[in-house]
C-alpha atoms as a PDB file:
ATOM      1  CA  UNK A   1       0.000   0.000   0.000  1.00  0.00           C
ATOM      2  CA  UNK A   2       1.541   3.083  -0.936  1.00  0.00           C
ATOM      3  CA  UNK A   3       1.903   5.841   1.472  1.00  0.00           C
ATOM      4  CA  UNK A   4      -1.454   8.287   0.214  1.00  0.00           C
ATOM      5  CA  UNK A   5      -3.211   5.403   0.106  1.00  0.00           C
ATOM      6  CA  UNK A   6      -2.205   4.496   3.641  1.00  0.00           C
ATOM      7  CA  UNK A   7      -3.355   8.299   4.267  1.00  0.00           C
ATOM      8  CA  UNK A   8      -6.564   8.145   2.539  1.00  0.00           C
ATOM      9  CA  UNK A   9      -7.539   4.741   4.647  1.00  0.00           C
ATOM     10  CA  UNK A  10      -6.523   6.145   7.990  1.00  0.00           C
ATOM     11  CA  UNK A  11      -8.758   9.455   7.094  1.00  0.00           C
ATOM     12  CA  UNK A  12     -11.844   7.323   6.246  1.00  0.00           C
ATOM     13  CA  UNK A  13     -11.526   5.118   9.440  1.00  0.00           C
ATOM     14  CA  UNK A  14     -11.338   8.974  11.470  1.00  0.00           C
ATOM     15  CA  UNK A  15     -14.479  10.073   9.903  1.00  0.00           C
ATOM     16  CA  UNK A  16     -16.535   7.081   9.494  1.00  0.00           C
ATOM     17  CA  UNK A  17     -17.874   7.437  12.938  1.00  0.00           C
ATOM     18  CA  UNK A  18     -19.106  10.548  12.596  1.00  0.00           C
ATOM     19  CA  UNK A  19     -20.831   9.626   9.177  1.00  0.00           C
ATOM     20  CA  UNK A  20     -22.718   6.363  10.429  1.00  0.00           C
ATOM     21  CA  UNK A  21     -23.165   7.957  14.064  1.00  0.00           C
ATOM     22  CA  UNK A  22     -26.257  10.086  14.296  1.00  0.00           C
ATOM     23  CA  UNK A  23     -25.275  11.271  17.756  1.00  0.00           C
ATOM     24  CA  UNK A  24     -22.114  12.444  15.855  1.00  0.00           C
ATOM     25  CA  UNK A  25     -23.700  14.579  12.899  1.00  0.00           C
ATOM     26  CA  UNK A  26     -24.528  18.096  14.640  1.00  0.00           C
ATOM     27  CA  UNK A  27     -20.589  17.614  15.285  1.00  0.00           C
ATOM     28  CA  UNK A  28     -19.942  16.234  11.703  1.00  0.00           C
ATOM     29  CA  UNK A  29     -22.242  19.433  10.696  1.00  0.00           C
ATOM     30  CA  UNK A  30     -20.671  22.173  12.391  1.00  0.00           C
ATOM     31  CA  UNK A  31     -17.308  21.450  10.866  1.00  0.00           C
ATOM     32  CA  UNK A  32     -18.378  21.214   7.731  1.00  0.00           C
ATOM     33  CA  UNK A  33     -19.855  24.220   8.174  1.00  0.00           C
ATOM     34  CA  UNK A  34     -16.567  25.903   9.001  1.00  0.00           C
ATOM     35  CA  UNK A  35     -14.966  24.379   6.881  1.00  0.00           C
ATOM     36  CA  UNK A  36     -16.868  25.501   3.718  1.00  0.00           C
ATOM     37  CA  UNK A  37     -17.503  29.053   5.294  1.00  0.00           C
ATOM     38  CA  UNK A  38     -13.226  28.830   5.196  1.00  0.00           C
ATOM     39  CA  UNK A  39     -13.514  28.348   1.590  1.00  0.00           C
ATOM     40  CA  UNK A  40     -16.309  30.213   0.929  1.00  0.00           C
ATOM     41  CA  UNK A  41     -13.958  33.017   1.876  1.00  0.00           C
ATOM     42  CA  UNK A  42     -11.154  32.085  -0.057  1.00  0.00           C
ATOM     43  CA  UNK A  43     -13.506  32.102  -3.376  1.00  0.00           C
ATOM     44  CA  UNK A  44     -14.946  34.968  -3.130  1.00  0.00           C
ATOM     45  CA  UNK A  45     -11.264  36.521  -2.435  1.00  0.00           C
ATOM     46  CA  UNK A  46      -9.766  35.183  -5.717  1.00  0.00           C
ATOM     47  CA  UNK A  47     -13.182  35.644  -7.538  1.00  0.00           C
ATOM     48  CA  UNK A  48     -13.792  39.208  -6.519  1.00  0.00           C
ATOM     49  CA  UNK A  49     -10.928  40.554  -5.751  1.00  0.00           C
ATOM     50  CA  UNK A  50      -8.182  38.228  -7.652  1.00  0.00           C
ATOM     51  CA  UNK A  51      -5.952  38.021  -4.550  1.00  0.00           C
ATOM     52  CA  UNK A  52      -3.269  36.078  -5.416  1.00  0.00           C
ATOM     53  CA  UNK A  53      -2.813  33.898  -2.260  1.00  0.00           C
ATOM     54  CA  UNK A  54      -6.743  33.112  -2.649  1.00  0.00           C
ATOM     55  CA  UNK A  55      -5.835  31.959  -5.999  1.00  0.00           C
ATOM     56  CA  UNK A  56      -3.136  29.720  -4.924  1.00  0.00           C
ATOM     57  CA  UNK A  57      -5.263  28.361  -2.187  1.00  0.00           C
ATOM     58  CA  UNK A  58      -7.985  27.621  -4.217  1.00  0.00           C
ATOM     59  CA  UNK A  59      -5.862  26.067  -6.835  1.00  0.00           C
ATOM     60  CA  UNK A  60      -4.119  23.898  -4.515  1.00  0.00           C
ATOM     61  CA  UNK A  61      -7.911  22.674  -3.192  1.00  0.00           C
ATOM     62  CA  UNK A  62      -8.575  22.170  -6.329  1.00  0.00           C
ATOM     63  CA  UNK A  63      -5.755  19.903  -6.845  1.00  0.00           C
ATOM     64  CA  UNK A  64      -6.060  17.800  -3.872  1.00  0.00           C
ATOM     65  CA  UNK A  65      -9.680  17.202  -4.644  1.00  0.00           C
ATOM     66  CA  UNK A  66      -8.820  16.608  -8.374  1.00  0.00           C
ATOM     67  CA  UNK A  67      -6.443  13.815  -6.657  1.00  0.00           C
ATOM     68  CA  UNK A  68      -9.208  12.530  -4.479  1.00  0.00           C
ATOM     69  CA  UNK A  69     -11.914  11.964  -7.329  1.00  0.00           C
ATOM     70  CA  UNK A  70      -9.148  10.199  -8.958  1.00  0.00           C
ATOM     71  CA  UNK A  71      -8.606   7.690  -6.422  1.00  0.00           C
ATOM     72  CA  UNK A  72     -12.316   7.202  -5.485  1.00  0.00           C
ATOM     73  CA  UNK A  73     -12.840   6.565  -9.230  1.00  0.00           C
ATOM     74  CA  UNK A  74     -10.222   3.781  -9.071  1.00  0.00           C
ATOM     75  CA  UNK A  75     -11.865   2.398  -5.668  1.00  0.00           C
ATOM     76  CA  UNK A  76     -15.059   2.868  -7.252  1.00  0.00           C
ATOM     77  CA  UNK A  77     -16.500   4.306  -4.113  1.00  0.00           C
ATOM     78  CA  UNK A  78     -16.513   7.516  -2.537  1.00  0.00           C
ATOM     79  CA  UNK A  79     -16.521   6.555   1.314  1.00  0.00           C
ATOM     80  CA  UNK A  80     -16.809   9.133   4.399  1.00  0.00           C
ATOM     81  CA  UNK A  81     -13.766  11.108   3.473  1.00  0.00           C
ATOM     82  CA  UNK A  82     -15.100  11.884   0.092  1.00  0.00           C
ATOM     83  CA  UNK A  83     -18.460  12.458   0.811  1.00  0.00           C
ATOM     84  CA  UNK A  84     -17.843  14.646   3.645  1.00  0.00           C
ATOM     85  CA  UNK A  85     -14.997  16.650   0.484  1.00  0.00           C
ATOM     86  CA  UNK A  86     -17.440  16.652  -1.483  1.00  0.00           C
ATOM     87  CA  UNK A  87     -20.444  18.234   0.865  1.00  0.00           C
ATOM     88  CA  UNK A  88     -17.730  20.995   2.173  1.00  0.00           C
ATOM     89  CA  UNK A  89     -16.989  22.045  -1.687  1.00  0.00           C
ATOM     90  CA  UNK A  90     -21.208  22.266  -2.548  1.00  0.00           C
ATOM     91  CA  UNK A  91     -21.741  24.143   0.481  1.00  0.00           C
ATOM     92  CA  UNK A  92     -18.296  26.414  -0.059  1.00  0.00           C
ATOM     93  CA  UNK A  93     -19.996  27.214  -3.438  1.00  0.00           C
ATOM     94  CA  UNK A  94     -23.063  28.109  -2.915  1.00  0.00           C
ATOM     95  CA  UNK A  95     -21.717  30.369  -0.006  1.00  0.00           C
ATOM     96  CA  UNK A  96     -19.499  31.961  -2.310  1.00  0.00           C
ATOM     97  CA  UNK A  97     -22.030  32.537  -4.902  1.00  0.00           C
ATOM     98  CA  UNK A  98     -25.083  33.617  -2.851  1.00  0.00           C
ATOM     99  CA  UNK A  99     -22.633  36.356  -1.212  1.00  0.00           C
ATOM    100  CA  UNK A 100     -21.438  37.773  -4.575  1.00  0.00           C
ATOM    101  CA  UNK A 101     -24.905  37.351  -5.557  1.00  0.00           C
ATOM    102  CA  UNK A 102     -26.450  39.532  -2.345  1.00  0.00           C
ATOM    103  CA  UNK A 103     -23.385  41.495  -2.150  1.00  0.00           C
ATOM    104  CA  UNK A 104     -22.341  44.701  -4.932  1.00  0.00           C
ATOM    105  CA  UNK A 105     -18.343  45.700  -5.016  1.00  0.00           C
END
């Protein structure tokens, strides 16, 4: 097993519990929450107002979960790790776009 791999299985036993543990979610929810409001941020900052760290943040996240899909789609499964990616980057996006939406600069 190489060593990402390694990474990617220790990751999905950490979050497992609070996937299939409904006394877990409001836990599992808040973070995700912060998580996406963190890169909510960062895409409005390198949408709006092009900063150039934002950019390289977001195209580094981008990269990584580029990576990810790749190695779910040779799993063929997604698991805890990339669903719970994969809800923080919807909810980071529609963040993003409902402020630029509500907000005029």
């Amino acid at each position: 097993m190489r060593d990402d791999e390694h990474l990617g299985a220790r990751l999905e036993d950490r979050l497992r519990p609070f996937v299939q543990d409904p006394l877990l979610w409001p836990v599992l929810a808040v973070a995700v929450g912060m998580l996406a409001t963190d890169a909510a941020a960062l895409l409005v900052l390198a949408c709006r107002d092009r900063s150039p760290a934002a950019l390289a943040a977001v195209a580094l996240l981008a990269a990584l979960g580029a990576r990810g899909t790749v190695t779910a789609a040779r799993r063929r499964r997604l698991g805890a790790a990339g669903g719970v990616a994969v809800a923080i980057a919807l909810l980071a996006a529609a963040e993003a776009a409902l402020y630029m939406a509500l907000t005029d600069h």
